[in-house]
N, C-alpha and C. Protein backbone atom coordinates (compact mmCIF):
# COMPACT_ATOMS: atom_id res chain seq x y z
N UNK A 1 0.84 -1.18 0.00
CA UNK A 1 0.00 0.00 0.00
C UNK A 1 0.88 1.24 0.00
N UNK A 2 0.33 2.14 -1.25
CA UNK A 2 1.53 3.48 -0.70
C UNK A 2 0.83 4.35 0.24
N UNK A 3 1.58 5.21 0.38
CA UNK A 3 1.93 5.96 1.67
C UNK A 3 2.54 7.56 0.91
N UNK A 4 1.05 8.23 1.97
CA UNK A 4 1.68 9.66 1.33
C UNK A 4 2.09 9.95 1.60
N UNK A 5 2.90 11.52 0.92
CA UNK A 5 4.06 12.11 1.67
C UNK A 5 3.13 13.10 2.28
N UNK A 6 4.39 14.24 2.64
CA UNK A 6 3.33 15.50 3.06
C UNK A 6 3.56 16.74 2.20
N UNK A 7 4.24 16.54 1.37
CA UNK A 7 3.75 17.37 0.08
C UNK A 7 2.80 16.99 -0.70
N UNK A 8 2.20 15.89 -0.48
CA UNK A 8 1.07 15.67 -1.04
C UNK A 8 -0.54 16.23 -0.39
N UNK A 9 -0.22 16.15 0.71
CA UNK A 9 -1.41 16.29 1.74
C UNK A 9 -1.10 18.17 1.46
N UNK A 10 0.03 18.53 1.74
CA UNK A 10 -0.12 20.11 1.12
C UNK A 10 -0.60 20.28 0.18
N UNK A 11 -0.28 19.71 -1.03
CA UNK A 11 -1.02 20.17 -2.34
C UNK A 11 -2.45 20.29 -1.85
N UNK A 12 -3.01 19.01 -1.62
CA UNK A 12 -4.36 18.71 -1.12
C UNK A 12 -5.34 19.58 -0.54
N UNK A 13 -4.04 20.12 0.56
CA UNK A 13 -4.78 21.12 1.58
C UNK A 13 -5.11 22.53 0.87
N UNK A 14 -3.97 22.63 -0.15
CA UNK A 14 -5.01 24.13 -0.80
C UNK A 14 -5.76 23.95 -2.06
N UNK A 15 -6.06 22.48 -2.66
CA UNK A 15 -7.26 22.07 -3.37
C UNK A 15 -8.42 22.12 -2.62
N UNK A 16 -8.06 21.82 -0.90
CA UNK A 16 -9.42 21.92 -0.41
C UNK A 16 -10.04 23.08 0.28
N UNK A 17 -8.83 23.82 0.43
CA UNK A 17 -9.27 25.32 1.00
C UNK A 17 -10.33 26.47 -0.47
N UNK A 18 -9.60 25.84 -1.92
CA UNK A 18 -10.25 26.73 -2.82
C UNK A 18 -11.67 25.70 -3.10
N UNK A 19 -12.08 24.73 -3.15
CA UNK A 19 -13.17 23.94 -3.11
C UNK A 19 -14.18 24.77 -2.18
N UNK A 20 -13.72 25.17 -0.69
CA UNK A 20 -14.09 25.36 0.52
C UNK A 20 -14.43 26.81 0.22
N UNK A 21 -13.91 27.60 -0.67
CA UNK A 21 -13.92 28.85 -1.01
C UNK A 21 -15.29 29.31 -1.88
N UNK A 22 -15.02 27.65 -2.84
CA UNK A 22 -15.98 27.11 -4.01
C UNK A 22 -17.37 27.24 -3.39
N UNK A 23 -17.68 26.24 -2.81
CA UNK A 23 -19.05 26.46 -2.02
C UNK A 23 -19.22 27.35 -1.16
N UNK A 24 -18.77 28.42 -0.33
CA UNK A 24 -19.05 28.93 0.11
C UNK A 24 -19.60 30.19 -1.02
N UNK A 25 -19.29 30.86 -1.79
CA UNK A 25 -19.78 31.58 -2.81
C UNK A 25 -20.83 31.16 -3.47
N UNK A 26 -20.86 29.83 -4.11
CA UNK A 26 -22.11 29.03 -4.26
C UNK A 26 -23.41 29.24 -3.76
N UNK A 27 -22.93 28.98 -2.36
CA UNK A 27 -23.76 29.22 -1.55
C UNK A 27 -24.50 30.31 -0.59
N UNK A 28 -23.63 31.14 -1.01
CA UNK A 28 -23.67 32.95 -0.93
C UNK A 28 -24.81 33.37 -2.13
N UNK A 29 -24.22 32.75 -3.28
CA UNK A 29 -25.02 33.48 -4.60
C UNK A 29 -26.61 32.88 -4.80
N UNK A 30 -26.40 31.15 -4.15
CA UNK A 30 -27.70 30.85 -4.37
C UNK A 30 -28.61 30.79 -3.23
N UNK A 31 -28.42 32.07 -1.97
CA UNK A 31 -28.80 32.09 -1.25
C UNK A 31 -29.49 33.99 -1.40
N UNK A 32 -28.79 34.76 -2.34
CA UNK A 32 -29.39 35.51 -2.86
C UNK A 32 -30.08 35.45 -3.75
N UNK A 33 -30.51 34.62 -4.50
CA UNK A 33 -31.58 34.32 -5.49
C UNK A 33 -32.71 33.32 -5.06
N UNK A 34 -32.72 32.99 -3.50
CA UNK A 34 -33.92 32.60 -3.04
C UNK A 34 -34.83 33.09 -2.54
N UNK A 35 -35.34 34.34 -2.90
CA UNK A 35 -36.32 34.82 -2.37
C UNK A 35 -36.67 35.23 -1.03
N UNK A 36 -35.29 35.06 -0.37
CA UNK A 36 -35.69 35.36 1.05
C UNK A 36 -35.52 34.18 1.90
N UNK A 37 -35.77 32.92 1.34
CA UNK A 37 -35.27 31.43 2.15
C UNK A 37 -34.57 31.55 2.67
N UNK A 38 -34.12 30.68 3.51
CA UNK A 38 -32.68 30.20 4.01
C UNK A 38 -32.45 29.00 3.94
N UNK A 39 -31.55 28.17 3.80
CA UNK A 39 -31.06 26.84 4.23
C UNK A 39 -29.81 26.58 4.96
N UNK A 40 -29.65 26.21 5.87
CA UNK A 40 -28.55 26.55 7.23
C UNK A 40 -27.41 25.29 6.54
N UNK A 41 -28.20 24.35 5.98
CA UNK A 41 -27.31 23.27 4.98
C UNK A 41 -26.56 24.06 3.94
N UNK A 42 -27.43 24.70 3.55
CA UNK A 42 -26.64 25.58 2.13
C UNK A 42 -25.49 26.73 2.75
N UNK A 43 -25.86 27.46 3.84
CA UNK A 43 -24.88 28.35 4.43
C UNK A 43 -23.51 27.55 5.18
N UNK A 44 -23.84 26.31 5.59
CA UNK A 44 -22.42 25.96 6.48
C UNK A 44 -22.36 24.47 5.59
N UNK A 45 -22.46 24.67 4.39
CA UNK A 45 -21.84 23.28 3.26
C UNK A 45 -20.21 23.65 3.48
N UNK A 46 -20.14 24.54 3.52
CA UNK A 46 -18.40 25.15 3.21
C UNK A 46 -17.86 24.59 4.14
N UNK A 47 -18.19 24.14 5.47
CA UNK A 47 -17.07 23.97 6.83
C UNK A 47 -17.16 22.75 6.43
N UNK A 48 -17.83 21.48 5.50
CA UNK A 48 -17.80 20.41 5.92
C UNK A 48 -16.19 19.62 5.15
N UNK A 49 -15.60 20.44 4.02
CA UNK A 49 -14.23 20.49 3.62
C UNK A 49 -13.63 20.76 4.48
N UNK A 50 -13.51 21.90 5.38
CA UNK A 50 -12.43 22.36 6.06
C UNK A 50 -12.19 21.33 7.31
N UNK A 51 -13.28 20.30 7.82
CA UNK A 51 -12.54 19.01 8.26
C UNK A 51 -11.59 18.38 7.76
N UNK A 52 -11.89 18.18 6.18
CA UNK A 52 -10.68 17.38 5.67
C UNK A 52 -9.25 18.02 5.42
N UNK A 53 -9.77 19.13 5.70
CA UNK A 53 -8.25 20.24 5.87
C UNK A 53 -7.58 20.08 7.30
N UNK A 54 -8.15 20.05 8.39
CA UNK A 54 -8.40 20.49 9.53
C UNK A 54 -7.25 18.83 9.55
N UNK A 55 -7.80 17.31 9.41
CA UNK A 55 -7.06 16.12 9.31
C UNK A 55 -5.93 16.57 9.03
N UNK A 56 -5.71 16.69 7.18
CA UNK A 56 -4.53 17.17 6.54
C UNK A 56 -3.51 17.66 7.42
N UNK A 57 -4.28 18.65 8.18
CA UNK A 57 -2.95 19.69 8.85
C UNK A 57 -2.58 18.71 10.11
N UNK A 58 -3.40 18.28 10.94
CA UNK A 58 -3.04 17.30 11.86
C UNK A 58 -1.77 15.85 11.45
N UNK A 59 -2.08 15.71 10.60
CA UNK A 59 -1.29 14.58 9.38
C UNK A 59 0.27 14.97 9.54
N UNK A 60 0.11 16.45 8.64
CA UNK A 60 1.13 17.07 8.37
C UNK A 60 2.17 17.51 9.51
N UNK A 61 1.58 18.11 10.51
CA UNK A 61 2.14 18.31 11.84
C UNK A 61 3.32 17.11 12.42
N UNK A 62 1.74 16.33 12.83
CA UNK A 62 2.55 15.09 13.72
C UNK A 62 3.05 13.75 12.57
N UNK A 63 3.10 14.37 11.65
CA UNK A 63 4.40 13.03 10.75
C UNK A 63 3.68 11.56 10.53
N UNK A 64 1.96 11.71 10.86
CA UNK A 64 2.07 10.49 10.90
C UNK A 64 1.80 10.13 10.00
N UNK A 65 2.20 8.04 9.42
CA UNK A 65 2.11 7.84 8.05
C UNK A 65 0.51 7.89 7.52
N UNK A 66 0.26 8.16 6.29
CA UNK A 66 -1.10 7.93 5.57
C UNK A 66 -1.11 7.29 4.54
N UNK A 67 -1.66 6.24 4.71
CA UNK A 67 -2.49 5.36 3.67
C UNK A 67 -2.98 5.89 2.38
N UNK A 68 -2.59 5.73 1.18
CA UNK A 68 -3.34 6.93 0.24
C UNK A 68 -4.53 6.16 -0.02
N UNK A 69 -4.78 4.95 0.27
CA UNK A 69 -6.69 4.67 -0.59
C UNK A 69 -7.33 5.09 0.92
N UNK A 70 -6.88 5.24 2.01
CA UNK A 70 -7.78 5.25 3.34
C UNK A 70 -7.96 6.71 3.02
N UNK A 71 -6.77 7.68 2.77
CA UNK A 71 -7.11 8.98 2.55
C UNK A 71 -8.17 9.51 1.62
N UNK A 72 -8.13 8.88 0.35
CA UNK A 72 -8.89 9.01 -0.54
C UNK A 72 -10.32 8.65 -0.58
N UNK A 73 -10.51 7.46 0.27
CA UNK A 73 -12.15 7.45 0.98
C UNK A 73 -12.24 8.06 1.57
N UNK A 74 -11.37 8.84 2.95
CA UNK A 74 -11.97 9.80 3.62
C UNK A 74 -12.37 11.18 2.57
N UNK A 75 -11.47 11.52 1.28
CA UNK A 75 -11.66 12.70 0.98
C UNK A 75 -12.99 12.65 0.03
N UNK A 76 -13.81 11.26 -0.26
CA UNK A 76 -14.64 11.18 -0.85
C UNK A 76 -16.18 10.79 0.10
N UNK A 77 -15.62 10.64 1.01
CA UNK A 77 -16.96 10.67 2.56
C UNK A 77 -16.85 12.40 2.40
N UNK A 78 -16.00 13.46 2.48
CA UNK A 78 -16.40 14.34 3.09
C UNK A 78 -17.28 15.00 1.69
N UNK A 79 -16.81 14.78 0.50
CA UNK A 79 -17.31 15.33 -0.68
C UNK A 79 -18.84 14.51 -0.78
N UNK A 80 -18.83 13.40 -0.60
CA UNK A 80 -20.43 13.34 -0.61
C UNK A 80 -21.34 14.25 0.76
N UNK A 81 -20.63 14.08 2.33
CA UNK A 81 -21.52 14.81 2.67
C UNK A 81 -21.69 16.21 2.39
N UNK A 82 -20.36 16.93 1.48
CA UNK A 82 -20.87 18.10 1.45
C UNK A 82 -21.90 18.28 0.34
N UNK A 83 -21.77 17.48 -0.49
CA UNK A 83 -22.92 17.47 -1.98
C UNK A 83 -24.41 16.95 -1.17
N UNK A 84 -24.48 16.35 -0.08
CA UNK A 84 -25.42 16.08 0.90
C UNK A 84 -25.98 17.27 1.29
N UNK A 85 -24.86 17.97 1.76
CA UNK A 85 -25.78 19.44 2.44
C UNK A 85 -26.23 20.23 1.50
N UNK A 86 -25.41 20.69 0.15
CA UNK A 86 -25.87 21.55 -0.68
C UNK A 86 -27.34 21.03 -1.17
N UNK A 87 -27.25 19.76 -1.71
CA UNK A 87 -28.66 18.99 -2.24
C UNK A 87 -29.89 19.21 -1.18
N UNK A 88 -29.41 19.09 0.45
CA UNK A 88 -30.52 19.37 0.99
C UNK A 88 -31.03 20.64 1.20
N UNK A 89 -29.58 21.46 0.63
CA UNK A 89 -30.35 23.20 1.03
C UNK A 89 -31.23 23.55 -0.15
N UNK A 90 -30.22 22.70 -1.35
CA UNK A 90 -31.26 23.60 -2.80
C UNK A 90 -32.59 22.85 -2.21
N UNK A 91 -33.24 21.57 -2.02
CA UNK A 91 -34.58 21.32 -1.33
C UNK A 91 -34.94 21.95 -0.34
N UNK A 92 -34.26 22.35 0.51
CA UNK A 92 -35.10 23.56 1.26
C UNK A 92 -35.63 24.36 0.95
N UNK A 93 -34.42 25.37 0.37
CA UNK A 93 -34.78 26.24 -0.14
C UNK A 93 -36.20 26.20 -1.33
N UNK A 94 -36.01 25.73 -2.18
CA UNK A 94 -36.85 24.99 -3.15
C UNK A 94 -38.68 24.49 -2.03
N UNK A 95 -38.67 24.13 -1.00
CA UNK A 95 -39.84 24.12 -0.54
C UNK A 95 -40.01 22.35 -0.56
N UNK A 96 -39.36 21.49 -0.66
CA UNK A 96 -39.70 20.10 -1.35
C UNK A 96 -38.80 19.17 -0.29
N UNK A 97 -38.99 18.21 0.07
CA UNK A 97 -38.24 17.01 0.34
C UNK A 97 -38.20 16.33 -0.83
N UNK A 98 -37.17 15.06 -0.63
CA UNK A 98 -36.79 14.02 -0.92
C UNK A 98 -36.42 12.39 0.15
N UNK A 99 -36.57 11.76 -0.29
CA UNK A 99 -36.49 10.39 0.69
C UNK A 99 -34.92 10.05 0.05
N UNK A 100 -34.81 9.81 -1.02
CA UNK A 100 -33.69 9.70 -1.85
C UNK A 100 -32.10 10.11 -1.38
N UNK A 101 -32.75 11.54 -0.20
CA UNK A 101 -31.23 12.33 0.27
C UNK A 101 -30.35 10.68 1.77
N UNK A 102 -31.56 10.04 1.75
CA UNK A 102 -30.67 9.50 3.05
C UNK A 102 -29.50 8.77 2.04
N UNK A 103 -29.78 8.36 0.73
CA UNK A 103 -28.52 7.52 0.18
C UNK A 103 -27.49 7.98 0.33
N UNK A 104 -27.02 9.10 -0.20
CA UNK A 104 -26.23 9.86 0.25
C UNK A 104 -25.47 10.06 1.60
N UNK A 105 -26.11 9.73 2.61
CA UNK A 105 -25.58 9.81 4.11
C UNK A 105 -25.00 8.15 4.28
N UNK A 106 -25.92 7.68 3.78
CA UNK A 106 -25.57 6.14 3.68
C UNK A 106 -24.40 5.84 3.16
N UNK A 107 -24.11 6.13 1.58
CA UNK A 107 -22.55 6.15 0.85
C UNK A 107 -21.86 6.77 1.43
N UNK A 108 -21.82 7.66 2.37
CA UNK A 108 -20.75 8.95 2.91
C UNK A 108 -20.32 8.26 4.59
N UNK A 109 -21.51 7.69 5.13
CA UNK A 109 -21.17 6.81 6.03
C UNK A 109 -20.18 5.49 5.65
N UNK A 110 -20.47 5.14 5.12
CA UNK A 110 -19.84 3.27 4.38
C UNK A 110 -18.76 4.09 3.89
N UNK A 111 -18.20 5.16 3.34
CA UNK A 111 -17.04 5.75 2.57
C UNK A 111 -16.13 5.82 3.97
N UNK A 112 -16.71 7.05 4.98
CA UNK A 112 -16.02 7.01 6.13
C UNK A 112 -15.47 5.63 7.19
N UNK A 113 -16.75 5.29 7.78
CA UNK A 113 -16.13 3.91 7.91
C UNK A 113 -15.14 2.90 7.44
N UNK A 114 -14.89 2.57 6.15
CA UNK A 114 -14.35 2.20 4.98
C UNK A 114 -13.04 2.68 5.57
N UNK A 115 -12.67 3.79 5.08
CA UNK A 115 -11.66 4.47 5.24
C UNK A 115 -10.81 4.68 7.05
N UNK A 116 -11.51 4.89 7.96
CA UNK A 116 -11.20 4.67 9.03
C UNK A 116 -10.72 3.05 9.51
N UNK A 117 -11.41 2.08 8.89
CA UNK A 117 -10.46 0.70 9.51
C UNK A 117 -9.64 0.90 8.20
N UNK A 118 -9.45 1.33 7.93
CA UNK A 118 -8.29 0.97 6.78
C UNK A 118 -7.21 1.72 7.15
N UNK A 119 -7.42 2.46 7.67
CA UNK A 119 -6.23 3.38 8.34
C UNK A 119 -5.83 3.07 9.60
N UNK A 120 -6.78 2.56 10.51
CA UNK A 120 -6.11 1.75 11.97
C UNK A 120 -5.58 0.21 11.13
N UNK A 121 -6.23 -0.10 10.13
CA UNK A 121 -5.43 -1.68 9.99
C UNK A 121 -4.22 -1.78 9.63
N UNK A 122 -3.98 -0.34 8.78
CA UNK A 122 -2.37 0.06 8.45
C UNK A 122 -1.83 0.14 9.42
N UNK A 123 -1.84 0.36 10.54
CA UNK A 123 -1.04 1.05 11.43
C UNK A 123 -0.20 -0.08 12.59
């Protein structure tokens, strides 16, 4: 299994700070074209990247080794739940449910999990 460095997890970390930048404007702009709505999903979609930053820097700090497929499920748990929150704000906002949104929590759960024993089994 390889093993990242921490110039990698740097690169990473400012792919995920401009992502984090990404939705937050997103979610700025399509929060002025709702009529007055709100969706508290759509306003704090942006912090749910800056966990996987928040890891990164912890990573980077204390030296410890990383797994690159354990990393890469974690960085794809946090990208579904954030496509989780945006999807549930545009339905807020929008006035509508869906039953459909729990899949999503479901794949983002099984991604995280996934990725967490895979990273204590490395170790």
């Amino acid at each position: 299994m390889s093993i990242l460095d921490i110039n990698d997890l740097k690169n990473e970390n400012k792919f995920i700070i401009g992502f984090s930048v990404f939705v937050l404007i997103f979610g700025i702009i399509y929060e002025m074209f709702s009529h007055g709505v709100i969706s508290y999903y759509m306003i704090f979609a942006f912090l749910i990247p800056l966990i996987n930053f928040l890891i990164n820097t912890i990573f980077i700090n204390s030296k410890i080794k990383v797994n690159k497929l354990s990393k890469n499920l974690f960085s794809m748990s946090i990208c579904t739940f954030t496509f989780l929150s945006i999807i549930k704000g545009v339905l807020d906002i929008y006035g509508t449910t869906n039953n459909l949104i729990f899949v999503y929590l479901i794949v983002g759960l099984i991604l995280l999990v996934t990725s967490i024993i895979l990273f204590v089994k490395t170790k």
